[in-house]
C-alpha atoms as a PDB file:
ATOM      1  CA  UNK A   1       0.000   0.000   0.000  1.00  0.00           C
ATOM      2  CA  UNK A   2       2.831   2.352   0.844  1.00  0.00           C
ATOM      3  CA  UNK A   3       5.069   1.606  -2.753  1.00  0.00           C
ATOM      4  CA  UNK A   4       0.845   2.709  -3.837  1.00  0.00           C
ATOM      5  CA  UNK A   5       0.842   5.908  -2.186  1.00  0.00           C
ATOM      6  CA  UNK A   6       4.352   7.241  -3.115  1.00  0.00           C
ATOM      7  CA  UNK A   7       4.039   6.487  -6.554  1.00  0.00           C
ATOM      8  CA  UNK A   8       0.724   8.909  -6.217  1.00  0.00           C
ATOM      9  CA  UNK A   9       3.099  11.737  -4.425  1.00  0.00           C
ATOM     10  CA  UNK A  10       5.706  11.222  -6.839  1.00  0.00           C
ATOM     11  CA  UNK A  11       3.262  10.500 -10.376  1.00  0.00           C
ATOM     12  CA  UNK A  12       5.832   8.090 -11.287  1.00  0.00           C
ATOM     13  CA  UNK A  13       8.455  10.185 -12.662  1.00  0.00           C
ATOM     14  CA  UNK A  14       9.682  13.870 -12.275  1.00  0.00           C
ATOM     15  CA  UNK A  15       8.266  15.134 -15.251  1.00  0.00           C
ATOM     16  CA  UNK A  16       4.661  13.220 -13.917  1.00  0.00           C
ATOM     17  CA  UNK A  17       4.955  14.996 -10.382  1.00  0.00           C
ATOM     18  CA  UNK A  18       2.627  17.267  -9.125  1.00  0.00           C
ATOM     19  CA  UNK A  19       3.949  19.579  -6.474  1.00  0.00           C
ATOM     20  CA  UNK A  20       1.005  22.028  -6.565  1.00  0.00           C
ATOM     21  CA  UNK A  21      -0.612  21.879  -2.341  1.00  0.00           C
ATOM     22  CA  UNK A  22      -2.089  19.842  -0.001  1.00  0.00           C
ATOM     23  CA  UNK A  23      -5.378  20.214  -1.463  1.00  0.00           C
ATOM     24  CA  UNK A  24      -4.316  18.165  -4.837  1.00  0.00           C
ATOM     25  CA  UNK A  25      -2.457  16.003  -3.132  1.00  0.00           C
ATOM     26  CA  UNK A  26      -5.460  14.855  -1.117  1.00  0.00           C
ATOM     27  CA  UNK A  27      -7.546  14.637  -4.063  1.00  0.00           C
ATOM     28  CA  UNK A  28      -5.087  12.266  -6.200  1.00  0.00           C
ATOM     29  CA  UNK A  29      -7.229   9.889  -7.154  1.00  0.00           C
ATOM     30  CA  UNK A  30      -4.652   7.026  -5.981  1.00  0.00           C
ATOM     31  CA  UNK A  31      -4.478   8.042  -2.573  1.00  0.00           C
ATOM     32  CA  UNK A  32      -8.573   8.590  -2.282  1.00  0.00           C
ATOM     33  CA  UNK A  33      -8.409   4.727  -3.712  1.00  0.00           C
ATOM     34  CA  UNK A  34      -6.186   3.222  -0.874  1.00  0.00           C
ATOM     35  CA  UNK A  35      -8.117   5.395   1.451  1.00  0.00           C
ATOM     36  CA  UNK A  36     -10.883   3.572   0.549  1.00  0.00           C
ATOM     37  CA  UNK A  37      -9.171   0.171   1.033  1.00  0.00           C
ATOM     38  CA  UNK A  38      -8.435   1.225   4.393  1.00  0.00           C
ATOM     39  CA  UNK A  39     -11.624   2.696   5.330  1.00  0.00           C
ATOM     40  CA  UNK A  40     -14.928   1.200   7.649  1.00  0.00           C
ATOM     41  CA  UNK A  41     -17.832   1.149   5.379  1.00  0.00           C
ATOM     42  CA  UNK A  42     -19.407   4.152   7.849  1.00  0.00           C
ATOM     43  CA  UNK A  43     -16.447   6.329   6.666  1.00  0.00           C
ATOM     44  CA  UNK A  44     -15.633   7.200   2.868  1.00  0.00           C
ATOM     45  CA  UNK A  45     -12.385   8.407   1.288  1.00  0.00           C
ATOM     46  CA  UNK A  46     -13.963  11.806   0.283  1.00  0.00           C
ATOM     47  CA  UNK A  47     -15.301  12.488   3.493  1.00  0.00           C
ATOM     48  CA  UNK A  48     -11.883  11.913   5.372  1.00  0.00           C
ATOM     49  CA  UNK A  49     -10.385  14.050   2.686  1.00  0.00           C
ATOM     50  CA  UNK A  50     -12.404  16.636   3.079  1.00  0.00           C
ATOM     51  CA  UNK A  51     -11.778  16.719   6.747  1.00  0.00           C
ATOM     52  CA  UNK A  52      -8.285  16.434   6.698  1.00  0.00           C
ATOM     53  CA  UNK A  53      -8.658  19.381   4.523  1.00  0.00           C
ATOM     54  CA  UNK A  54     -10.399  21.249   6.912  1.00  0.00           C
ATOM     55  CA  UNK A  55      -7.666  20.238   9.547  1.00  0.00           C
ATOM     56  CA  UNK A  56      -4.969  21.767   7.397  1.00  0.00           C
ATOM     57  CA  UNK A  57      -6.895  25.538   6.633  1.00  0.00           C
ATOM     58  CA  UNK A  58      -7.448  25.466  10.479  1.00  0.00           C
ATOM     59  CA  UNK A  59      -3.719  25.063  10.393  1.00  0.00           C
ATOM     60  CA  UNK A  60      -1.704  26.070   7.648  1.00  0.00           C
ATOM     61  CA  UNK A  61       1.638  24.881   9.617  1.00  0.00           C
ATOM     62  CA  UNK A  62       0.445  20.742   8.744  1.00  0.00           C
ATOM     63  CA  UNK A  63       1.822  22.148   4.927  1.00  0.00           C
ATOM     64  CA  UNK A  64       4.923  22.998   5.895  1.00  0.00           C
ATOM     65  CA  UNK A  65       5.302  19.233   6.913  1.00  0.00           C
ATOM     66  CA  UNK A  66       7.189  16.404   5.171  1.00  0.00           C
ATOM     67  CA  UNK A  67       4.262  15.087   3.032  1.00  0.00           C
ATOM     68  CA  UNK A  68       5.062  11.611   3.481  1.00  0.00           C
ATOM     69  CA  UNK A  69       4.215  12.086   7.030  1.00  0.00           C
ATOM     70  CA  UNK A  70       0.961  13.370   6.675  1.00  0.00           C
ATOM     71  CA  UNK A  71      -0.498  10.571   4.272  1.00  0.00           C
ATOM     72  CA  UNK A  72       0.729   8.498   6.738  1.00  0.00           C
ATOM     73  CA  UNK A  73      -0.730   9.821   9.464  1.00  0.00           C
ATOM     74  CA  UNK A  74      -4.751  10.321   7.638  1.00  0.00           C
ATOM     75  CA  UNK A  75      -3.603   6.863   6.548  1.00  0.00           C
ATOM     76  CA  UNK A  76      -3.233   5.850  10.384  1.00  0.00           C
ATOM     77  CA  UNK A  77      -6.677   7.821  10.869  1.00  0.00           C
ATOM     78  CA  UNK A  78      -8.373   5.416   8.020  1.00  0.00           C
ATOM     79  CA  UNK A  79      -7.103   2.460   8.934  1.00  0.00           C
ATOM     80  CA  UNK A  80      -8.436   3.478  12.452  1.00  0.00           C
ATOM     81  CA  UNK A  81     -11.924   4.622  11.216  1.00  0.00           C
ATOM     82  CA  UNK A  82     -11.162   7.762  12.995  1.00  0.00           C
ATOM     83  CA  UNK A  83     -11.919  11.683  11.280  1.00  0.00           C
ATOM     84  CA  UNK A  84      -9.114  13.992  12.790  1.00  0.00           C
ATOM     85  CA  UNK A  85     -10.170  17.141  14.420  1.00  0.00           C
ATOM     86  CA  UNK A  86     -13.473  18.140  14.455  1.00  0.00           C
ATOM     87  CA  UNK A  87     -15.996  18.132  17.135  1.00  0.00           C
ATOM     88  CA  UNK A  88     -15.863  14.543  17.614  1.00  0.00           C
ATOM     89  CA  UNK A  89     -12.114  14.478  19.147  1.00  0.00           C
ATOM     90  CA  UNK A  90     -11.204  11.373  17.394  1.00  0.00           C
ATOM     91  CA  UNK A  91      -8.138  12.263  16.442  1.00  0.00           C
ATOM     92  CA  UNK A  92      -5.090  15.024  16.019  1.00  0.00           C
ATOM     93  CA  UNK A  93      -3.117  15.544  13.197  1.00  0.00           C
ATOM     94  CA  UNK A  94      -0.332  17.562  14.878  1.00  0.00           C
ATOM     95  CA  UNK A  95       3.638  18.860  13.805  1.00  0.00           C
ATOM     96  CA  UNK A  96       6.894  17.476  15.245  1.00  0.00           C
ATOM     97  CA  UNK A  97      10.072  18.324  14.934  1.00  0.00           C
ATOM     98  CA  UNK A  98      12.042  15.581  14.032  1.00  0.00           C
ATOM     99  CA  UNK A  99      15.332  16.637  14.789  1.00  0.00           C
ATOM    100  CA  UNK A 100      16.959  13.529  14.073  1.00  0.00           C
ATOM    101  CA  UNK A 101      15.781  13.038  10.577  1.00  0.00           C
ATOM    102  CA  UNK A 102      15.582  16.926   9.783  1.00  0.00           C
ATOM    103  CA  UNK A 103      12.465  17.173   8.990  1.00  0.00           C
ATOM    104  CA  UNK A 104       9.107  18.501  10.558  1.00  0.00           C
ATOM    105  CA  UNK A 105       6.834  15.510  10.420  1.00  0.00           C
ATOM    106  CA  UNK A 106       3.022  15.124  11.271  1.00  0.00           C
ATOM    107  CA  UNK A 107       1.516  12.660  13.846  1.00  0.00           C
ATOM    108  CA  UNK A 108      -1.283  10.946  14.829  1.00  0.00           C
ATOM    109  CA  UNK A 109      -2.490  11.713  18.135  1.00  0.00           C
ATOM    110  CA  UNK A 110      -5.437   9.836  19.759  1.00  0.00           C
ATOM    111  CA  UNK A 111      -7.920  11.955  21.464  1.00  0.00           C
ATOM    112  CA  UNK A 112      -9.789  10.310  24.341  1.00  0.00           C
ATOM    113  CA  UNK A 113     -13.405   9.583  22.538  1.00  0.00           C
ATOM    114  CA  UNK A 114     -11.168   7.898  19.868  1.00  0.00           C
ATOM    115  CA  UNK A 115      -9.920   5.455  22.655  1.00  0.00           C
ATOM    116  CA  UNK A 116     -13.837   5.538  23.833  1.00  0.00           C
ATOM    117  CA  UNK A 117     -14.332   4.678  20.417  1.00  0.00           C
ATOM    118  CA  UNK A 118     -12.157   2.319  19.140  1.00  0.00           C
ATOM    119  CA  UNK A 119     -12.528   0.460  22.940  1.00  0.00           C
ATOM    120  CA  UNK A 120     -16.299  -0.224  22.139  1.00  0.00           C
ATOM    121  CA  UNK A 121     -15.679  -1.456  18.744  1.00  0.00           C
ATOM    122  CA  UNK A 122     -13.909  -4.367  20.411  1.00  0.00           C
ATOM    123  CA  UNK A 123     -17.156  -6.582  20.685  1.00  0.00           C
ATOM    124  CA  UNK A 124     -15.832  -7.110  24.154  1.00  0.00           C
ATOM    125  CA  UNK A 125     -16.517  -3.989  26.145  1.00  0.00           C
ATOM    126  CA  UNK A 126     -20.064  -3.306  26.597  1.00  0.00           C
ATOM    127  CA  UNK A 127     -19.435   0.567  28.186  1.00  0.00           C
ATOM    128  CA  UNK A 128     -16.587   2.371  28.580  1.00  0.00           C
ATOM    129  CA  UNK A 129     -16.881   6.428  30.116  1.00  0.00           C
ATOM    130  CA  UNK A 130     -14.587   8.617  32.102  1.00  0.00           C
ATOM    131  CA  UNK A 131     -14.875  11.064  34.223  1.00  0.00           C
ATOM    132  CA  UNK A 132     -13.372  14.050  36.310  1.00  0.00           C
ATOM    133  CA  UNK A 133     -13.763  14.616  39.994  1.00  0.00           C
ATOM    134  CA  UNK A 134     -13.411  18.550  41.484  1.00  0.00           C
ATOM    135  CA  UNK A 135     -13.118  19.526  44.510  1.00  0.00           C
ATOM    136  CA  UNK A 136     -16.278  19.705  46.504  1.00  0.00           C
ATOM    137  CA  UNK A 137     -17.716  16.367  44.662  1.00  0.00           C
ATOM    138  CA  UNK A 138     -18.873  13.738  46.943  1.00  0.00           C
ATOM    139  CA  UNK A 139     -16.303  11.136  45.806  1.00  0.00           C
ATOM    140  CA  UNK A 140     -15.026   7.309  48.046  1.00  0.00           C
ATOM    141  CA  UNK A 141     -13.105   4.589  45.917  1.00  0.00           C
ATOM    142  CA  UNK A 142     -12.250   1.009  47.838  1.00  0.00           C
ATOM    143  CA  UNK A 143      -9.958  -1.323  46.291  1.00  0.00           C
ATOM    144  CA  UNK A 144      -9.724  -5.025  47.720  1.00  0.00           C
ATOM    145  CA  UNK A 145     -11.969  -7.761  47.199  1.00  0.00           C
ATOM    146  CA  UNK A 146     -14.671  -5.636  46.633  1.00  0.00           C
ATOM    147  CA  UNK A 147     -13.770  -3.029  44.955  1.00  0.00           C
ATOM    148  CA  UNK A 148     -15.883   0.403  44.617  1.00  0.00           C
ATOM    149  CA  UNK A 149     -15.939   3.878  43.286  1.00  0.00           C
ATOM    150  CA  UNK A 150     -18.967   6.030  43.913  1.00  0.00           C
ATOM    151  CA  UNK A 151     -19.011   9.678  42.714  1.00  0.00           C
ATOM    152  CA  UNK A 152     -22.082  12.208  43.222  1.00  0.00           C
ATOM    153  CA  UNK A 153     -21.291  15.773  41.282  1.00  0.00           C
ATOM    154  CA  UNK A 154     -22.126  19.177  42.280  1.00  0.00           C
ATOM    155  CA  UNK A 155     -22.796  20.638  38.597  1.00  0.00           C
ATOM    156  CA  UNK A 156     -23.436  23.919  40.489  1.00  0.00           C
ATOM    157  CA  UNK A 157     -20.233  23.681  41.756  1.00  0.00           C
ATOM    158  CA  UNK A 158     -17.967  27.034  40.210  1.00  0.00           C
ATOM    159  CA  UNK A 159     -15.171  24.913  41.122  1.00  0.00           C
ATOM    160  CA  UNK A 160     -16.082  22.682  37.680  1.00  0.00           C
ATOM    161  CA  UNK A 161     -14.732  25.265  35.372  1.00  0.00           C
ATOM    162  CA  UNK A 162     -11.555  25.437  37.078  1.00  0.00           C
ATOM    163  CA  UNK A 163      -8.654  23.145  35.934  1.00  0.00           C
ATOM    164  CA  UNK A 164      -6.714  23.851  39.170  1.00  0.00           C
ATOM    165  CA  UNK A 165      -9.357  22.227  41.162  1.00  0.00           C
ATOM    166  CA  UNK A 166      -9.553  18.817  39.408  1.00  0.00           C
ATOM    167  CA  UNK A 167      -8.815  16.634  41.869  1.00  0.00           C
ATOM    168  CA  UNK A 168      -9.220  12.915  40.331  1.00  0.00           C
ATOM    169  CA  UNK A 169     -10.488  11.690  37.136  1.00  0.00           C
ATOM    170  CA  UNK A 170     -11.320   7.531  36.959  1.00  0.00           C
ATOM    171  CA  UNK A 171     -12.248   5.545  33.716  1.00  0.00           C
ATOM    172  CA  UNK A 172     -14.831   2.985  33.923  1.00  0.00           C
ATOM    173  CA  UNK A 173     -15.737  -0.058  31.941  1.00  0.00           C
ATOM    174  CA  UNK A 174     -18.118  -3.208  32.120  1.00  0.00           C
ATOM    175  CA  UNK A 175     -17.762  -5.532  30.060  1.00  0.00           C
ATOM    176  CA  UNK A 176     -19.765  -8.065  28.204  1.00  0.00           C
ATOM    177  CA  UNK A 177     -19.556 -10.789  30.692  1.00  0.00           C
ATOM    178  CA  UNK A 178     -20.689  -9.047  32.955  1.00  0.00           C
ATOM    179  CA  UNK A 179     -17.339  -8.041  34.699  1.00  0.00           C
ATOM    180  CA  UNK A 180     -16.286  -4.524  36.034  1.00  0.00           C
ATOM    181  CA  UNK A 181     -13.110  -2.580  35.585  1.00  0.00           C
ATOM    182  CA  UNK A 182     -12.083   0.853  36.841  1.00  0.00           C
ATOM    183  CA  UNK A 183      -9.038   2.735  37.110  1.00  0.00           C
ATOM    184  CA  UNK A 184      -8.281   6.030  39.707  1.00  0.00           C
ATOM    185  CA  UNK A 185      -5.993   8.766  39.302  1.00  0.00           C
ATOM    186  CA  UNK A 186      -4.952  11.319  41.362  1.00  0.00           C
ATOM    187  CA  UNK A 187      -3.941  15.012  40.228  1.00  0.00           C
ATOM    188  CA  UNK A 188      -0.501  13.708  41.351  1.00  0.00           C
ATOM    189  CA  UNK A 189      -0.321  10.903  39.176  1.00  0.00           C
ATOM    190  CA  UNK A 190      -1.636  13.605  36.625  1.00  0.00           C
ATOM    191  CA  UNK A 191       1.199  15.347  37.260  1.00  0.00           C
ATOM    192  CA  UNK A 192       3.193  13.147  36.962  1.00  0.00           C
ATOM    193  CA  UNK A 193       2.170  11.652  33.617  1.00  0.00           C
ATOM    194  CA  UNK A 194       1.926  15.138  32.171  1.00  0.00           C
ATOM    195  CA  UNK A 195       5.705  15.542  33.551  1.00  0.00           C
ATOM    196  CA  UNK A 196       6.873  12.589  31.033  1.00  0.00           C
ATOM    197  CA  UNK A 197       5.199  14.785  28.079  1.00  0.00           C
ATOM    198  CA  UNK A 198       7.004  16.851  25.280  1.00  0.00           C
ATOM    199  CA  UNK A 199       4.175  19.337  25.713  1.00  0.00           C
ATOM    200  CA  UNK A 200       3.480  19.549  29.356  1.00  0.00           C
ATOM    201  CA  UNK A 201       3.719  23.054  29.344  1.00  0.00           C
ATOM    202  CA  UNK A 202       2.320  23.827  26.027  1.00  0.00           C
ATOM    203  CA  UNK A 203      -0.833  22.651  23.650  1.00  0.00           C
ATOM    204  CA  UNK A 204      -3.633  20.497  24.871  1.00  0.00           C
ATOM    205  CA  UNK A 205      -1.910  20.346  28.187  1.00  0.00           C
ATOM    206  CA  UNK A 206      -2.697  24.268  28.748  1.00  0.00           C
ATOM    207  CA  UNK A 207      -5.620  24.556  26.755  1.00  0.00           C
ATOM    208  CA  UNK A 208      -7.393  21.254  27.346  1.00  0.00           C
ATOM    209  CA  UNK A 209      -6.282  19.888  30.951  1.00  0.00           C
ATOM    210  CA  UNK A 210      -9.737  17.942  31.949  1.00  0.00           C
ATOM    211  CA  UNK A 211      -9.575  16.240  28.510  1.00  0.00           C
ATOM    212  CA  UNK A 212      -5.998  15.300  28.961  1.00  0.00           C
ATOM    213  CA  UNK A 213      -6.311  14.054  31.981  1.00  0.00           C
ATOM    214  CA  UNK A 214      -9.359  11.829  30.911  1.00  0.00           C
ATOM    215  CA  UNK A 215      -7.289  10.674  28.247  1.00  0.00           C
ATOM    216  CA  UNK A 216      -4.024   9.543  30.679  1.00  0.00           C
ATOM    217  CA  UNK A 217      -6.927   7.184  32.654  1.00  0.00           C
ATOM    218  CA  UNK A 218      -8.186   5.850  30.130  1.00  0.00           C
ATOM    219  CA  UNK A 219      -4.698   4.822  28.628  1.00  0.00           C
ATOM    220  CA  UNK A 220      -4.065   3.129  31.715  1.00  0.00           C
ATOM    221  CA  UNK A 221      -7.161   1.195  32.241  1.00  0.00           C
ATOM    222  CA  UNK A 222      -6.827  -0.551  28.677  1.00  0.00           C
ATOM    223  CA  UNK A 223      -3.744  -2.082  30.286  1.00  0.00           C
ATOM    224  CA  UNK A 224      -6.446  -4.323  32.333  1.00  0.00           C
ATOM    225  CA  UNK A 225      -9.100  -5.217  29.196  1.00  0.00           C
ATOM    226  CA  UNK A 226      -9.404  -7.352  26.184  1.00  0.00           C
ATOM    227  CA  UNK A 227      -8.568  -4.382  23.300  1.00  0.00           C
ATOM    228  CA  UNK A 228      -7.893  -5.221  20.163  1.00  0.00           C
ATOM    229  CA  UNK A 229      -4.837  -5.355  17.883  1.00  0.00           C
ATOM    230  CA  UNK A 230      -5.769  -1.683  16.097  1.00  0.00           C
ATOM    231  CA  UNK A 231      -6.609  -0.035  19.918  1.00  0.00           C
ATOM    232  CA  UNK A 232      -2.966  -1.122  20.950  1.00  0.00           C
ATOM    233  CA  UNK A 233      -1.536  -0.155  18.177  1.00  0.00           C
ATOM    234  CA  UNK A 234      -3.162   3.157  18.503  1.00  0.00           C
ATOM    235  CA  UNK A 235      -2.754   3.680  22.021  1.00  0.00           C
ATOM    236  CA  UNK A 236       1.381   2.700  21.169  1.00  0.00           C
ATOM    237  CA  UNK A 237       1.252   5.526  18.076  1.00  0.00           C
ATOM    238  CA  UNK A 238      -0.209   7.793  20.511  1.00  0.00           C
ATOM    239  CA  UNK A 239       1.971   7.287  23.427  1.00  0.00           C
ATOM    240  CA  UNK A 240       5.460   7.848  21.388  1.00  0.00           C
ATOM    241  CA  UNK A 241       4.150  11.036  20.371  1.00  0.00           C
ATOM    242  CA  UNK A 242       2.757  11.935  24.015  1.00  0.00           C
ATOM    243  CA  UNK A 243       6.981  11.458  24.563  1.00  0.00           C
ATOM    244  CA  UNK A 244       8.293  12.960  21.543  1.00  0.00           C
ATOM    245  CA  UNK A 245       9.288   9.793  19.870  1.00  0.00           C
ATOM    246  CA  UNK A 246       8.833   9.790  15.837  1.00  0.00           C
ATOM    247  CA  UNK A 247       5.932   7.315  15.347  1.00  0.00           C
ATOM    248  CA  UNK A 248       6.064   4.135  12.686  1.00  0.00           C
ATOM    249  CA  UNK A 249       5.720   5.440   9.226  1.00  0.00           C
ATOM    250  CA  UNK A 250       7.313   3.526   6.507  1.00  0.00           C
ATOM    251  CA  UNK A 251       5.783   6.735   4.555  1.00  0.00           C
ATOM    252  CA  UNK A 252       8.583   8.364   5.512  1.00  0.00           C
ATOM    253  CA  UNK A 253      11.453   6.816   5.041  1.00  0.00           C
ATOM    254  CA  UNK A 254      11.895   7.550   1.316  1.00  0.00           C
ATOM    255  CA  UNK A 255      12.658  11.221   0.078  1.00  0.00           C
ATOM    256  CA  UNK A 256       9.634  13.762  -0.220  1.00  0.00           C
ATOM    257  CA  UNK A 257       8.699  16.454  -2.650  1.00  0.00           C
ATOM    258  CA  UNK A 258       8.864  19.700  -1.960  1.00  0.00           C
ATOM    259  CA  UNK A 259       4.781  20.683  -2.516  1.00  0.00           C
ATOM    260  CA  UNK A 260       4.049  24.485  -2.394  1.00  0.00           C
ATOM    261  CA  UNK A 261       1.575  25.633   0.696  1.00  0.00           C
ATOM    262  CA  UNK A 262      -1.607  26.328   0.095  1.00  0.00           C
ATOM    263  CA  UNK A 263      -1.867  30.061  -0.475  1.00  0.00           C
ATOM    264  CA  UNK A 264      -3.444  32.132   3.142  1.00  0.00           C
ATOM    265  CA  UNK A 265      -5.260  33.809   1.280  1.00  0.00           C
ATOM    266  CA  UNK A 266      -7.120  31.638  -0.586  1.00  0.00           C
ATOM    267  CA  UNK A 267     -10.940  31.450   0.461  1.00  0.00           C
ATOM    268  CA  UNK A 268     -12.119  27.950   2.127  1.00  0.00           C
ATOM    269  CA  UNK A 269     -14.332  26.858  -0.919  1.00  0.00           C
ATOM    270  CA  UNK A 270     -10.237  26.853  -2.747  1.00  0.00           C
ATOM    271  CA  UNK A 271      -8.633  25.079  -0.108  1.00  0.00           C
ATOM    272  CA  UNK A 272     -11.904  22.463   1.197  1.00  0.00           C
ATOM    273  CA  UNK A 273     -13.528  21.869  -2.661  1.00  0.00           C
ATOM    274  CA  UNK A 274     -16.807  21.681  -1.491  1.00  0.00           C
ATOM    275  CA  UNK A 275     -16.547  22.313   2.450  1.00  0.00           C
ATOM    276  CA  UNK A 276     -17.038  19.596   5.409  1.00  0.00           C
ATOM    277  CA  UNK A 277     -20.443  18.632   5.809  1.00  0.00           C
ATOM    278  CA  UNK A 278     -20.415  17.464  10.377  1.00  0.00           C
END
């Protein structure tokens, strides 16, 4: 599939290649094909194109990325069944700096309702939710034999809108036979996972702490359930990008052409085709 999609960058020879934007390279024909391949039948190729579209006017600093990169990553999203950005939260299409290759690449990072997502897809997780606990919630956890978590909100609490008073967030999930898993963490161990981060003082870290944090519980209770092959792998792409590691994309190991960035100024109907429809 890979050989597939750089013969599409490329057009086969140099004369063939089209180094025009983004926007045509999303639109080759060959790529929308193996998107297809790749795709759940409740996704199509021109929908995720047109999204990923949408992700790179929101922002214009995906083009300046090695190109390779980003087919791989929408390629990780289709494989997934997951739409990046958006106001589902699936997924992130986001820029690193791979220092060690040169190159500023684009990864795949897994929002929390992806992991939601992808977790109830299993066939063996029934429900899966997680939530946050602030301070002034009515919250008791026992571990042991008979383990329990009961937690009783005040949503007139002003407390709620405030990141600094998150106290706990736990992930929950029963499962089909009937057997119950959930996981605690405290802001501590928040901390301290957000500590291990590239970004822990920048990006979703700042801007999206309760969402974060939801997302660090749930990656630690699919440790203790049946996920499948495509939520590991996932949760694995995800987590070497949490750390700053360059995530597995043969896409990227063979030279790239140079593509010119969409223009700024271009209006979205030039950039999107024929716009996102949510």
């Amino acid at each position: 599939m890979s050989t597939v999609l750089k013969a599409a960058v490329t057009g086969g020879t140099v004369q063939q290649r089209r180094a025009n934007d983004m926007a045509a390279l999303l639109n080759n024909p060959k790529i929308k094909q193996q998107m297809a391949l790749a795709l759940p039948r409740h996704v199509t190729a021109d929908r995720l194109a047109r999204v990923a579209l949408t992700e790179l006017r929101r922002n214009p600093s995906l083009m300046k990325c090695d190109q390779m990169s980003l087919l791989g990553a929408i390629m990780t999203c289709a494989q997934l069944g997951l739409e990046p950005g958006g106001p589902l939260g699936h997924a992130y299409l986001v820029p690193f700096d791979n220092r060690r290759a040169g190159r500023v690449e684009v990864q795949f990072v897994l929002g929390y309702r992806g992991m939601i997502d992808l977790a109830r897809r299993s066939g063996q997780i029934q429900s899966i939710e997680a939530r946050a606990v602030y301070e002034g919630d009515q919250f008791d956890v026992k571990f042991g034999l008979d383990s329990d978590l009961s937690h009783v909100p005040d949503f007139e609490n002003p407390n709620r809108t405030q990141p600094d008073k998150l106290r706990f967030v736990y992930a929950v999930a029963k499962l089909k036979d009937g057997g119950v898993q959930f996981e605690v963490m405290s802001r501590r161990e928040i901390e301290a996972a957000r500590a291990q981060s590239r970004a822990a003082t920048s990006g979703p870290w700042q801007t999206h702490y309760e969402a974060m944090a939801l997302k660090t519980v749930i990656r630690r209770l699919f440790k203790y359930l049946p996920i499948s092959i495509e939520l590991a792998t996932a949760v694995e792409q995800d987590e070497r990008a949490e750390l700053g590691l360059p995530q597995d994309n043969p896409l990227t190991e063979e030279p790239v052409i140079e593509l010119e960035p969409v223009a700024e100024h271009q209006d979205d109907a030039a950039v999107t085709g024929e716009g996102v429809t949510r």
